[in-house]
Each structure stands twice: as C-alpha cells, then as structure tokens.
PDB file of N, CA and C in Angstrom:
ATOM      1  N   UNK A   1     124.118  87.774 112.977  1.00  0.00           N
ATOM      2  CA  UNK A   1     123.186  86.713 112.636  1.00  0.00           C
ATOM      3  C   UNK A   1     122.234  87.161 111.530  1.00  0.00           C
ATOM      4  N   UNK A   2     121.496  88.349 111.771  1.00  0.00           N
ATOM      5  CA  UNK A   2     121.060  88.721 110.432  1.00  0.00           C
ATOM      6  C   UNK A   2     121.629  89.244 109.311  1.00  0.00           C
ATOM      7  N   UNK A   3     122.471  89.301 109.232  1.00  0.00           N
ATOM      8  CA  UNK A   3     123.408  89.774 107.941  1.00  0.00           C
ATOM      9  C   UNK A   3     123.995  88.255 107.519  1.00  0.00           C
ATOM     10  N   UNK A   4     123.701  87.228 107.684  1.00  0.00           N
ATOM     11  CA  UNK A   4     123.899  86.167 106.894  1.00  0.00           C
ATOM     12  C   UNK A   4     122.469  85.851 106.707  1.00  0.00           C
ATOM     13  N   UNK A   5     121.468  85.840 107.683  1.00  0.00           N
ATOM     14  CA  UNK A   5     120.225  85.727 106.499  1.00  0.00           C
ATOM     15  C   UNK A   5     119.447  86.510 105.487  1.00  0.00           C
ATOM     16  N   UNK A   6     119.981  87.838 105.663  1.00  0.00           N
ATOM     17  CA  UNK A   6     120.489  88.520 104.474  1.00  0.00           C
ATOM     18  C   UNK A   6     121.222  88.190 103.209  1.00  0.00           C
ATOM     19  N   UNK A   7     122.386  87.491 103.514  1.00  0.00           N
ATOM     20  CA  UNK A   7     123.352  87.420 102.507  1.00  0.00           C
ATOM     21  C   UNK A   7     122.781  85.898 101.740  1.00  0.00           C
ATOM     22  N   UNK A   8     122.121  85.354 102.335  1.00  0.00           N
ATOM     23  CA  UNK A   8     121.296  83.828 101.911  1.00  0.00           C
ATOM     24  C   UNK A   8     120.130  84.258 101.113  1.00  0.00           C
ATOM     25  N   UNK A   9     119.597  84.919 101.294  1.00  0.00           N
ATOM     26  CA  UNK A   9     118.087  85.254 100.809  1.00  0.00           C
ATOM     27  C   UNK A   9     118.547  86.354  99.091  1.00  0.00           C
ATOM     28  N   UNK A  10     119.806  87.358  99.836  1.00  0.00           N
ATOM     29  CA  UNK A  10     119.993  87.901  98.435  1.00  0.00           C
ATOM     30  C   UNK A  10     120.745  87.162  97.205  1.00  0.00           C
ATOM     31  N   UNK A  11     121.221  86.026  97.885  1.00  0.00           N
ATOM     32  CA  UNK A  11     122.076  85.035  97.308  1.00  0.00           C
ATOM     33  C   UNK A  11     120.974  84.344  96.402  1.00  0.00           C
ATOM     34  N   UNK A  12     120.231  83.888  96.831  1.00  0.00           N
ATOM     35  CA  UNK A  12     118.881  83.246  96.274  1.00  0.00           C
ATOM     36  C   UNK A  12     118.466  84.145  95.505  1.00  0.00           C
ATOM     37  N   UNK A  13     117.908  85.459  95.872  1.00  0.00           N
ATOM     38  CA  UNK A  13     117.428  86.036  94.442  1.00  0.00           C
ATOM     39  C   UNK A  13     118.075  86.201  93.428  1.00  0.00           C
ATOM     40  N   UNK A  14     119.773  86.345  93.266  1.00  0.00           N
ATOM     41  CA  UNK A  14     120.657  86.647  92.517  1.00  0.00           C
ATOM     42  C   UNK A  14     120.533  85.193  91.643  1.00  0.00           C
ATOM     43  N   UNK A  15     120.778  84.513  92.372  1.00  0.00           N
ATOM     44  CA  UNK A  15     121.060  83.090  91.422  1.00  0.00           C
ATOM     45  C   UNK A  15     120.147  82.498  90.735  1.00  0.00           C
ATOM     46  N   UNK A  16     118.705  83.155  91.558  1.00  0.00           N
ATOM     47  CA  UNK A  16     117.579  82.447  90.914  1.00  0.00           C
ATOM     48  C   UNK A  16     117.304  83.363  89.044  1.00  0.00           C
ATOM     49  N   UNK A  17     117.964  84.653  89.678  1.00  0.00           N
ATOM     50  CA  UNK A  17     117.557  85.247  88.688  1.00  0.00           C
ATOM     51  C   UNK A  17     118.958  85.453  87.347  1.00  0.00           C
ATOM     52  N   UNK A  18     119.876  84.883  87.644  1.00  0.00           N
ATOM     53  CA  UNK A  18     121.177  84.307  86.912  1.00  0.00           C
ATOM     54  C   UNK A  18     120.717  83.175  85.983  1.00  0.00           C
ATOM     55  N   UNK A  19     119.978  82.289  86.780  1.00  0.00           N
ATOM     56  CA  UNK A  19     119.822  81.250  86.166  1.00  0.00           C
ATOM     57  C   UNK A  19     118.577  81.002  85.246  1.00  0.00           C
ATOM     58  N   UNK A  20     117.541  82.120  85.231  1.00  0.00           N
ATOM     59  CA  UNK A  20     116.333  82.387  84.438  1.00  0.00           C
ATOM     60  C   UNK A  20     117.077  83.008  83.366  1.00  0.00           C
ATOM     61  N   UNK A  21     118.429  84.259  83.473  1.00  0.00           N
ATOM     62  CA  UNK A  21     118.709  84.940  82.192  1.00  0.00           C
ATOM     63  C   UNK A  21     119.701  84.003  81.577  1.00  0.00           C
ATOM     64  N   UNK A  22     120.336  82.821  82.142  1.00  0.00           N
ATOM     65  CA  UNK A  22     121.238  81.908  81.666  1.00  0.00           C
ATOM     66  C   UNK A  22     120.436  80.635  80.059  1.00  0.00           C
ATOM     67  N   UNK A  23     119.159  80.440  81.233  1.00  0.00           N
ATOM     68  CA  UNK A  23     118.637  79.243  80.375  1.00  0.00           C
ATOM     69  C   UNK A  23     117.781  80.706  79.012  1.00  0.00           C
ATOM     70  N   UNK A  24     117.484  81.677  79.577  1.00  0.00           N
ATOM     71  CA  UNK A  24     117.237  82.416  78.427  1.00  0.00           C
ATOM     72  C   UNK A  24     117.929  82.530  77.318  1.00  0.00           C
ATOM     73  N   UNK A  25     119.209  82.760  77.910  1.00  0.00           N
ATOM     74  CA  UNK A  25     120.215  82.997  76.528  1.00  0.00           C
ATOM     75  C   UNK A  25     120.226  81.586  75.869  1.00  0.00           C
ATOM     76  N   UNK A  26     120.293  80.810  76.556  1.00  0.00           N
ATOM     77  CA  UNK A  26     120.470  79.321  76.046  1.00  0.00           C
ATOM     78  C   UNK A  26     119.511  78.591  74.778  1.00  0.00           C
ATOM     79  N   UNK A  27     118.177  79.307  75.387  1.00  0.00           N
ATOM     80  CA  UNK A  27     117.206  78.808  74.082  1.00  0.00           C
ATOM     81  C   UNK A  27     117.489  79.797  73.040  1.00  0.00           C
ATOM     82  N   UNK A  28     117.831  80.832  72.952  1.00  0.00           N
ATOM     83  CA  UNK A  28     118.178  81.829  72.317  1.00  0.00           C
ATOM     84  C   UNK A  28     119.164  81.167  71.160  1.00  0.00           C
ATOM     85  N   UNK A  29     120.096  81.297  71.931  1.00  0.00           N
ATOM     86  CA  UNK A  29     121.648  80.581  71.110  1.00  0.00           C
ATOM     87  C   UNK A  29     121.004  79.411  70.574  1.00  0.00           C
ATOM     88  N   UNK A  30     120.220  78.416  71.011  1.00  0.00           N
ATOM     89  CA  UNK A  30     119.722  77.011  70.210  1.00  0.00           C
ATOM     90  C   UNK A  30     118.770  77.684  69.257  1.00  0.00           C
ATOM     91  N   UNK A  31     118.448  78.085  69.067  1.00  0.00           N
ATOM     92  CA  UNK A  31     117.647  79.010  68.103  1.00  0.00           C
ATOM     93  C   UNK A  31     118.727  79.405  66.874  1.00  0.00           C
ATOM     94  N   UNK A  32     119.046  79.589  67.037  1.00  0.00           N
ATOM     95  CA  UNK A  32     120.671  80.318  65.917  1.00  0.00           C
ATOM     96  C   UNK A  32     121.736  79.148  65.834  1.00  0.00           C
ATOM     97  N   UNK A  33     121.696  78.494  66.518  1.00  0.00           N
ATOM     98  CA  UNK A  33     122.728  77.100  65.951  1.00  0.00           C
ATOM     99  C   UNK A  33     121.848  76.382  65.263  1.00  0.00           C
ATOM    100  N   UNK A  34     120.415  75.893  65.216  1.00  0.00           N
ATOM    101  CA  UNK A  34     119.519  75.046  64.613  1.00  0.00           C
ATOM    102  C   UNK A  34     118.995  75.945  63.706  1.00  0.00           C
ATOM    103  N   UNK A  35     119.697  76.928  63.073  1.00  0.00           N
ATOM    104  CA  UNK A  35     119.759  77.570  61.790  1.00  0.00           C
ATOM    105  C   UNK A  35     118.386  78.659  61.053  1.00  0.00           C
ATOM    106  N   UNK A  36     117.988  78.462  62.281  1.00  0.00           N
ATOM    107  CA  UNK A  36     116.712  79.470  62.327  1.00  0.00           C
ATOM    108  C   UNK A  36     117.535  81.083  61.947  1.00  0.00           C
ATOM    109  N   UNK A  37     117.193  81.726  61.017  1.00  0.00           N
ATOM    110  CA  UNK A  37     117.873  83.249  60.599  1.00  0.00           C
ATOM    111  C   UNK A  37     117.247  84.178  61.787  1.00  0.00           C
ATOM    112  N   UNK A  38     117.611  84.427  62.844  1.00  0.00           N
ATOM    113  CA  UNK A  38     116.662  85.206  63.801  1.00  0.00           C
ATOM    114  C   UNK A  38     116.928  86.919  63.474  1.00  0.00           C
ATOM    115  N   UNK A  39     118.267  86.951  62.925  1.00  0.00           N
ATOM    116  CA  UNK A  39     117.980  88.805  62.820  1.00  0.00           C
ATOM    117  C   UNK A  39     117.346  88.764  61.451  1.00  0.00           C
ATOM    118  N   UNK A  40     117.284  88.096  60.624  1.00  0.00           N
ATOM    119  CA  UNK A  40     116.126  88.399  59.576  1.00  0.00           C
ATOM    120  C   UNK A  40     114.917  88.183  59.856  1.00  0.00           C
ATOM    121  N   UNK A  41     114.181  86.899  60.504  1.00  0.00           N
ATOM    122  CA  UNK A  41     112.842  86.558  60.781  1.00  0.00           C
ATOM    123  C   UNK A  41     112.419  87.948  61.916  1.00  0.00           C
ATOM    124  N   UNK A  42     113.077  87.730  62.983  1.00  0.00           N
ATOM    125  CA  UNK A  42     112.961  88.551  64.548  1.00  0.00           C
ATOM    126  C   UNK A  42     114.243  89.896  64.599  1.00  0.00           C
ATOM    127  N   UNK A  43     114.264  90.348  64.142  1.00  0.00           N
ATOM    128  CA  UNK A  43     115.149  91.632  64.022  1.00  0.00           C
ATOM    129  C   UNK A  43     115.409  92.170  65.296  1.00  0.00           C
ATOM    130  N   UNK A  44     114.258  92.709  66.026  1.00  0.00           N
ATOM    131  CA  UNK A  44     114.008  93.338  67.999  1.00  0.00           C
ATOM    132  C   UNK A  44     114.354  92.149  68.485  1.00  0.00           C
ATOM    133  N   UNK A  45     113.915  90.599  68.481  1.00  0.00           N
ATOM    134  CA  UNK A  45     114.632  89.159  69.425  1.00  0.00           C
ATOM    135  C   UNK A  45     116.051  89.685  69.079  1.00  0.00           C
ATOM    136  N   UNK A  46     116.795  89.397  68.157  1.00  0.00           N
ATOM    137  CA  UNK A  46     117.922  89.853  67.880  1.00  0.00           C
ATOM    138  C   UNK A  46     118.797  90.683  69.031  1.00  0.00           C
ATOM    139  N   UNK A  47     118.251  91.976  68.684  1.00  0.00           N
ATOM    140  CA  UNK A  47     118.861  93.036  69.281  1.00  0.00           C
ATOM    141  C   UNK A  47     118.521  92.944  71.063  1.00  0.00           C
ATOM    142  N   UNK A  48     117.938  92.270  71.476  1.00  0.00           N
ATOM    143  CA  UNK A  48     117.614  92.206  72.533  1.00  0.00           C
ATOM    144  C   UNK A  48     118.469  91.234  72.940  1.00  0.00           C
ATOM    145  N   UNK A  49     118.465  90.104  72.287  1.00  0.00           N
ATOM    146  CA  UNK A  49     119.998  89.132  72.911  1.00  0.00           C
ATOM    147  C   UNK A  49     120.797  89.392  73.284  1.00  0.00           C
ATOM    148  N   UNK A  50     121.367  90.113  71.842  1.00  0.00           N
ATOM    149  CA  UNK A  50     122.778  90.997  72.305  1.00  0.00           C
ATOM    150  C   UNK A  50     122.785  92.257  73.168  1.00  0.00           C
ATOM    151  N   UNK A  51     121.655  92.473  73.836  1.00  0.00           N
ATOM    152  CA  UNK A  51     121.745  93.941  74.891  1.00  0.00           C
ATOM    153  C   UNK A  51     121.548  93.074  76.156  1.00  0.00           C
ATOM    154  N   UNK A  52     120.700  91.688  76.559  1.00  0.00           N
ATOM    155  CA  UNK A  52     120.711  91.151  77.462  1.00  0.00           C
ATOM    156  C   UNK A  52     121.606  90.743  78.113  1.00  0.00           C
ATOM    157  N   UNK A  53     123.207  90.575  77.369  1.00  0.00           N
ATOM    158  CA  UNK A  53     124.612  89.966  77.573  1.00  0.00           C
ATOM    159  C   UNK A  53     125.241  91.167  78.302  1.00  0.00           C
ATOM    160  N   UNK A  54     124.569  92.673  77.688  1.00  0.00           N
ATOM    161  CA  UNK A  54     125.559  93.937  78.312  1.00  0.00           C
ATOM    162  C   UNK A  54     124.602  94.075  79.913  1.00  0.00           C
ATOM    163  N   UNK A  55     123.451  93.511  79.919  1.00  0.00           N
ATOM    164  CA  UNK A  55     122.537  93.805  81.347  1.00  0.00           C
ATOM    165  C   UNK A  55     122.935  93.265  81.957  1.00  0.00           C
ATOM    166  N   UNK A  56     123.749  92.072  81.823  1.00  0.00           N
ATOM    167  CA  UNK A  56     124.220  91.054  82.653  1.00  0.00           C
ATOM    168  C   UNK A  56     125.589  91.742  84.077  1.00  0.00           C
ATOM    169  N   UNK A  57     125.898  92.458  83.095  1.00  0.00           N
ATOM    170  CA  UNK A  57     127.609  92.542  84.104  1.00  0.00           C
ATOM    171  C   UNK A  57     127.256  93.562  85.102  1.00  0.00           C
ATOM    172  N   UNK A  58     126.474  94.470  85.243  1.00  0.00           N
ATOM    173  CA  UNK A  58     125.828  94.531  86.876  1.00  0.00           C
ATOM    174  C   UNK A  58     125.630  93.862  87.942  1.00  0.00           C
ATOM    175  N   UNK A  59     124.823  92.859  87.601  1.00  0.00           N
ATOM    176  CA  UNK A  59     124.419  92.216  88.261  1.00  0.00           C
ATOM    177  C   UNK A  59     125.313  91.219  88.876  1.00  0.00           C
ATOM    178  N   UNK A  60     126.486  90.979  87.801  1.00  0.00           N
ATOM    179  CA  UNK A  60     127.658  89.832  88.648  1.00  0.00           C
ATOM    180  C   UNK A  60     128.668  91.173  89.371  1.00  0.00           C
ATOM    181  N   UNK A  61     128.614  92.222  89.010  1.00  0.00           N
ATOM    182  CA  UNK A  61     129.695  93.135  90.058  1.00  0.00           C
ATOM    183  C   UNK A  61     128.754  92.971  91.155  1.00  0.00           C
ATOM    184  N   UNK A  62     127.518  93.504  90.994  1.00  0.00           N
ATOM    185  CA  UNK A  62     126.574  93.361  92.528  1.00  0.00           C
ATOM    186  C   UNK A  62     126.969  91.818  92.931  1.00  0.00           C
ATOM    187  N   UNK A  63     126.804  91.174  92.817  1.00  0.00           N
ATOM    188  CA  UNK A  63     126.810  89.552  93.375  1.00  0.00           C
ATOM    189  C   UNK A  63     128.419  89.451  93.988  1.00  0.00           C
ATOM    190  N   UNK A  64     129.592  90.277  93.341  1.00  0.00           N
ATOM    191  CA  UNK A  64     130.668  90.084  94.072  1.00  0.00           C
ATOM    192  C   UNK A  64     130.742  91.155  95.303  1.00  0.00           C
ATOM    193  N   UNK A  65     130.396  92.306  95.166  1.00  0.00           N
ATOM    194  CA  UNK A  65     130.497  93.172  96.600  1.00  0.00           C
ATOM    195  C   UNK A  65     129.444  93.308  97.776  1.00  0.00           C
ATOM    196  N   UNK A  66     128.632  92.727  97.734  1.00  0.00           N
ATOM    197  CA  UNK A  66     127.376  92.589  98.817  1.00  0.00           C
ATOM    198  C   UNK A  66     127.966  92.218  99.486  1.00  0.00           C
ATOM    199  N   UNK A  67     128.320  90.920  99.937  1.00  0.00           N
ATOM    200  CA  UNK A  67     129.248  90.438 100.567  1.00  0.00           C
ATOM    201  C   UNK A  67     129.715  91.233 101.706  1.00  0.00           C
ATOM    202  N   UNK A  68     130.622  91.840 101.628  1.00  0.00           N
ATOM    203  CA  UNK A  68     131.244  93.013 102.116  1.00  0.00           C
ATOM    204  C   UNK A  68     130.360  93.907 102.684  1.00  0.00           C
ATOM    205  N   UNK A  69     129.661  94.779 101.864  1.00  0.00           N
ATOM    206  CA  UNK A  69     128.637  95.343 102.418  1.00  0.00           C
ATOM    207  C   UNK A  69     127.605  95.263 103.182  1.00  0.00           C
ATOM    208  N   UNK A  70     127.572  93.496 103.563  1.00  0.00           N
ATOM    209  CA  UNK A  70     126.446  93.356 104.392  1.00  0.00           C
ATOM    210  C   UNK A  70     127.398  93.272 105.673  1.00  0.00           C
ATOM    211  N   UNK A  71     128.950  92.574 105.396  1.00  0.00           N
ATOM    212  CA  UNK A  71     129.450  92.161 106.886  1.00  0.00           C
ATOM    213  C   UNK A  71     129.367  93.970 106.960  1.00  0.00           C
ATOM    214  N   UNK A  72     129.621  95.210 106.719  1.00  0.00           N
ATOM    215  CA  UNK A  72     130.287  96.077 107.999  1.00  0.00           C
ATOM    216  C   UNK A  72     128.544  97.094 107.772  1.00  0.00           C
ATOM    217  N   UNK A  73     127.636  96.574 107.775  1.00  0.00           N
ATOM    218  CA  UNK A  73     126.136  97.400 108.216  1.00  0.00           C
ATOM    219  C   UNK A  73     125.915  96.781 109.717  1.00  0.00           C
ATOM    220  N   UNK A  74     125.286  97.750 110.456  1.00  0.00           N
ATOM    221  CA  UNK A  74     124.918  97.618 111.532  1.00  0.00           C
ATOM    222  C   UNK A  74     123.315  96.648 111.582  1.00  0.00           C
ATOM    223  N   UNK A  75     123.420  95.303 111.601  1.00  0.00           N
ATOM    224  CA  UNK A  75     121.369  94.786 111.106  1.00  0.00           C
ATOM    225  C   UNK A  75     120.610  95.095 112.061  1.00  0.00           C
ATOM    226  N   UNK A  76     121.147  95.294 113.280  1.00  0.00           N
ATOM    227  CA  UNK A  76     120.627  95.242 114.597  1.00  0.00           C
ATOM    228  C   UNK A  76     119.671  97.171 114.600  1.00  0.00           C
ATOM    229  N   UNK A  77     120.649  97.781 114.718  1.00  0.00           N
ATOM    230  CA  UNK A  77     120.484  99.281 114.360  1.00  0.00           C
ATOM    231  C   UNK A  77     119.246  99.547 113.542  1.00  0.00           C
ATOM    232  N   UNK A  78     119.436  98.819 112.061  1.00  0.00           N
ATOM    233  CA  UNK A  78     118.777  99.016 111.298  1.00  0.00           C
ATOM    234  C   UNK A  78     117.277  98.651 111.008  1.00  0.00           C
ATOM    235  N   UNK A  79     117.299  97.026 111.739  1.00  0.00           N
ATOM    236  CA  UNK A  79     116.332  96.414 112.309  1.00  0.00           C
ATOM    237  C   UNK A  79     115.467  96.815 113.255  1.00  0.00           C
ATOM    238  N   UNK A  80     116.458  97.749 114.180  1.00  0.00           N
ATOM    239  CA  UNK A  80     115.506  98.235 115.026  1.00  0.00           C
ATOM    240  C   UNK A  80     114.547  99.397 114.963  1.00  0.00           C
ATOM    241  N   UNK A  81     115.553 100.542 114.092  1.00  0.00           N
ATOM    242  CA  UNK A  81     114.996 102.110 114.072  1.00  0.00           C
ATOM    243  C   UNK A  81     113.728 102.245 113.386  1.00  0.00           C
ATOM    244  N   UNK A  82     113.597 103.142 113.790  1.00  0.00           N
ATOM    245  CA  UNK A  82     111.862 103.170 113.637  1.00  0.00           C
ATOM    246  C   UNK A  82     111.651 104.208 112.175  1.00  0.00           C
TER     247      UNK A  82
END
C-alpha cells in the first residue's frame, strides 16, 4: 500500500517537473522560429538549451525504472526502522 503512494507522489514530481522543462524548451524554440538570432544576441541562453536536452535523459531512464524498484523494497521495514 505504501509503495503505490510512493510511486503516485514520485510520479507527480517527475511529471510536474517534465512538464516545466517541456514548456521551457518550448518558449525557447519559439524564440528561434520567430527569428530572434539567440546564439548571437544570448550566446550562454544558447548553450544552455542545447545542454538542457542532454539533462533531460536521466531523468526519463529514472521515470522508467522506479517502478520496479519501488514494487521489490520492503515500505513497511523501512517505514518502520528507527
């Protein structure tokens, strides 16, 4: 029972925080299609876009194996020890 309100709550932080670096990239990219020069004006915005895309793929391997890792932990054990 607690290892699904575990897996709900980390689910929520994951997605909440998927979806803050999603709409990030998004104004980003509308920024550069509406022809704004951003590696000439913003050179560091720039380089930070393109390193935010490589920060990303952690975080979706974490989001696929938790899962797993929460069904075979003991919550009870863990919950309890002092």
């Amino acid at each position: 029972m607690h290892a699904i309100v575990l897996y709900k709550l980390f689910t929520k932080i994951v997605l909440t925080h998927t979806s803050v670096t999603l709409n990030e990239a998004q104004c980003r990219t509308s920024w550069i299609s509406q022809g704004i020069q951003l590696r000439e004006s913003h050179p560091n915005g720039f380089e930070e876009y393109r390193g935010m895309s490589k920060a990303s793929l952690p975080l979706v391997l974490t989001f696929v194996g938790y899962e797993k890792a929460l069904d075979n932990v003991e919550t009870y054990a863990i919950l309890s020890a002092h």
